[in-house]
C-alpha atoms as a PDB file:
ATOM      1  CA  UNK A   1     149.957 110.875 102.014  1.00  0.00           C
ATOM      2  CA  UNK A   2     153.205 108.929 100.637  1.00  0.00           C
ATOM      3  CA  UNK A   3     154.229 106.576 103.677  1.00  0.00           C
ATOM      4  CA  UNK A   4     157.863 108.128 102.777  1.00  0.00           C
ATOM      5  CA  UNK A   5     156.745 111.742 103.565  1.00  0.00           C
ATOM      6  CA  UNK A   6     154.783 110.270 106.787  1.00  0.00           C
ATOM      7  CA  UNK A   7     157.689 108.766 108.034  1.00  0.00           C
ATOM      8  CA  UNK A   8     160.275 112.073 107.426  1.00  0.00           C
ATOM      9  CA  UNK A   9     157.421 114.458 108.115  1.00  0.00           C
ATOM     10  CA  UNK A  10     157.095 112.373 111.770  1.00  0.00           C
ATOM     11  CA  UNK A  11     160.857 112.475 112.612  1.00  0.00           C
ATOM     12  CA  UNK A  12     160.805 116.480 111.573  1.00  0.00           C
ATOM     13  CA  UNK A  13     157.984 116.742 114.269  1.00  0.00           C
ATOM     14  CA  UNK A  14     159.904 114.828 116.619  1.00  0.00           C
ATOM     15  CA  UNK A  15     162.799 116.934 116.419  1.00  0.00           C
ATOM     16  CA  UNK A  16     160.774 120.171 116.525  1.00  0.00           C
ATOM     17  CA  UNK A  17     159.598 119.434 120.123  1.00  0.00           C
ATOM     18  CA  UNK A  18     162.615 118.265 120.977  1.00  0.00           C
ATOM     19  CA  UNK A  19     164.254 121.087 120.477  1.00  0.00           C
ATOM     20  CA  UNK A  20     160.858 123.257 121.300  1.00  0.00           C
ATOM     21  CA  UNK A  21     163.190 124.855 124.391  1.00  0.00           C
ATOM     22  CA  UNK A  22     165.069 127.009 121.976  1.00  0.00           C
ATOM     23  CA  UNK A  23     162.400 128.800 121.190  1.00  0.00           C
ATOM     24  CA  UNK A  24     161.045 128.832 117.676  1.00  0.00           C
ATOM     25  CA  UNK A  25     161.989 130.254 114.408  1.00  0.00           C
ATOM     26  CA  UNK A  26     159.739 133.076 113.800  1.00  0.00           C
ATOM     27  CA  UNK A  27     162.176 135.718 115.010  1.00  0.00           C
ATOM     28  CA  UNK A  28     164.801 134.646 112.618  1.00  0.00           C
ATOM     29  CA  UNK A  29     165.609 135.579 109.524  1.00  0.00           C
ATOM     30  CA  UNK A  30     166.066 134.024 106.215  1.00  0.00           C
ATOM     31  CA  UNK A  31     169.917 134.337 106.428  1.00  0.00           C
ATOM     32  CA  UNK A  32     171.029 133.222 109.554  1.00  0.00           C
ATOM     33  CA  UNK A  33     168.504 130.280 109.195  1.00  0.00           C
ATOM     34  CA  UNK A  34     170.084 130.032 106.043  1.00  0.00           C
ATOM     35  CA  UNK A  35     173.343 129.704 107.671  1.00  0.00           C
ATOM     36  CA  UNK A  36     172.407 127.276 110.274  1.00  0.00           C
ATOM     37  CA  UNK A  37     170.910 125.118 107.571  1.00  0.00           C
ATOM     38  CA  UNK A  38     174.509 125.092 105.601  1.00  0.00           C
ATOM     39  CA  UNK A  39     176.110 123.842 108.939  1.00  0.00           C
ATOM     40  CA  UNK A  40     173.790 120.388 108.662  1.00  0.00           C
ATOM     41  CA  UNK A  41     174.546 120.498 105.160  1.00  0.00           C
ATOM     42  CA  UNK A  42     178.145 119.983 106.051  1.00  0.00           C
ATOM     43  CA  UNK A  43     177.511 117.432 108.498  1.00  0.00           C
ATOM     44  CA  UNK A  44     174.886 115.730 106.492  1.00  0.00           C
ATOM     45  CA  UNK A  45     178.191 115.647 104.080  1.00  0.00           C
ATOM     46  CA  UNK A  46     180.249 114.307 106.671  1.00  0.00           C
ATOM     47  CA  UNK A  47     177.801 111.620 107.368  1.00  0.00           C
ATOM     48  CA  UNK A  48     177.352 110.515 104.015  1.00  0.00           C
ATOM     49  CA  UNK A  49     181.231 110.840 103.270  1.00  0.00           C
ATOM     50  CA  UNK A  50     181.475 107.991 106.465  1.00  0.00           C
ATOM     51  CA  UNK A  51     178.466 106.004 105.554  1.00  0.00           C
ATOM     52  CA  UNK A  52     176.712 106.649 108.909  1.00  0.00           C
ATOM     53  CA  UNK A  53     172.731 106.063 107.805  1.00  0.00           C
ATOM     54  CA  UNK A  54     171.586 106.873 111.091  1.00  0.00           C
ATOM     55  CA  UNK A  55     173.457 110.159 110.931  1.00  0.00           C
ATOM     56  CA  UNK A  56     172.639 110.625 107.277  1.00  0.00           C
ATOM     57  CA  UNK A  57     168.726 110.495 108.338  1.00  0.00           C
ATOM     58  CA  UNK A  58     168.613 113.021 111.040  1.00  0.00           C
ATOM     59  CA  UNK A  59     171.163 115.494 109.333  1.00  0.00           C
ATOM     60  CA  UNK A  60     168.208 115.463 106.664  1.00  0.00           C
ATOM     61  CA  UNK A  61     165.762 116.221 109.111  1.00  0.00           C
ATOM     62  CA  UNK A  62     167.336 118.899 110.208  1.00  0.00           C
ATOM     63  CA  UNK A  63     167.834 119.979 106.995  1.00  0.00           C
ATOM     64  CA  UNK A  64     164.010 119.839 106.266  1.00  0.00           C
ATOM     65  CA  UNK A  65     163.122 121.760 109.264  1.00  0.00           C
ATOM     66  CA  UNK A  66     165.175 124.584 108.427  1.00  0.00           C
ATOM     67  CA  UNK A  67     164.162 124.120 105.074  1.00  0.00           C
ATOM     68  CA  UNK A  68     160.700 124.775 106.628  1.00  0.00           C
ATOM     69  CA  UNK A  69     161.087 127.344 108.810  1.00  0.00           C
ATOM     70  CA  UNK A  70     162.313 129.201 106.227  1.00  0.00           C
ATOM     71  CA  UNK A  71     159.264 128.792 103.758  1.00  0.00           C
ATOM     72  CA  UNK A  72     156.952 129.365 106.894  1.00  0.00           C
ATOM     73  CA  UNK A  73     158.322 132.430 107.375  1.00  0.00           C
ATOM     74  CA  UNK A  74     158.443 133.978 104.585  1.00  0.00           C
ATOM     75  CA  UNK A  75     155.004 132.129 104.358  1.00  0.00           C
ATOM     76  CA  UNK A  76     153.428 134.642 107.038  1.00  0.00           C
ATOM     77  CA  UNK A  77     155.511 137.524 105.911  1.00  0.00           C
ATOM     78  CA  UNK A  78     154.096 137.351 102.626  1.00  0.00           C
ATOM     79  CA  UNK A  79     150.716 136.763 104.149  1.00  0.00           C
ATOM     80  CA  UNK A  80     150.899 139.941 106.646  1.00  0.00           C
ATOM     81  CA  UNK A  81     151.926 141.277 103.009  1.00  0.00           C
ATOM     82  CA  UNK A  82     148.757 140.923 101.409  1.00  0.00           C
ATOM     83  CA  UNK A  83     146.731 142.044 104.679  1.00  0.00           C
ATOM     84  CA  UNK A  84     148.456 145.398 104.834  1.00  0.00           C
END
């Protein structure tokens, strides 16, 4: 594995459990993780727009994730899909 997607693929764990308390994604669906993923695309925006790298990296992370949960979804769905 690239040391790159090591590094972001750690900091998306990190902010998984750290968030673990909300309780998962697999009740939601695509568009209202969809829409929560455009709100850290705005402030991923804002952060670039102000030069803040520290802000810049975990806006992206959060991007990821949702960017995740919505492939694992859809993922499973697709895989209870085939089962049926």
């Amino acid at each position: 594995m690239r040391e790159e997607v090591k590094w972001f693929s750690e900091l998306m764990e990190k902010k998984l459990s750290d968030n673990e308390w909300k309780g998962g994604w697999k009740d939601l669906d695509n568009p209202h993780l969809l829409k929560m993923m455009l709100d850290e695309w705005h402030e991923l925006l804002d952060a670039v727009t102000s030069d803040d790298r520290e802000s810049i990296i975990e806006e992206a992370v959060d991007i990821a994730n949702f960017c995740m949960m919505i492939a694992d979804n859809n993922r499973r769905n697709h895989e209870d899909h085939k089962r049926s």
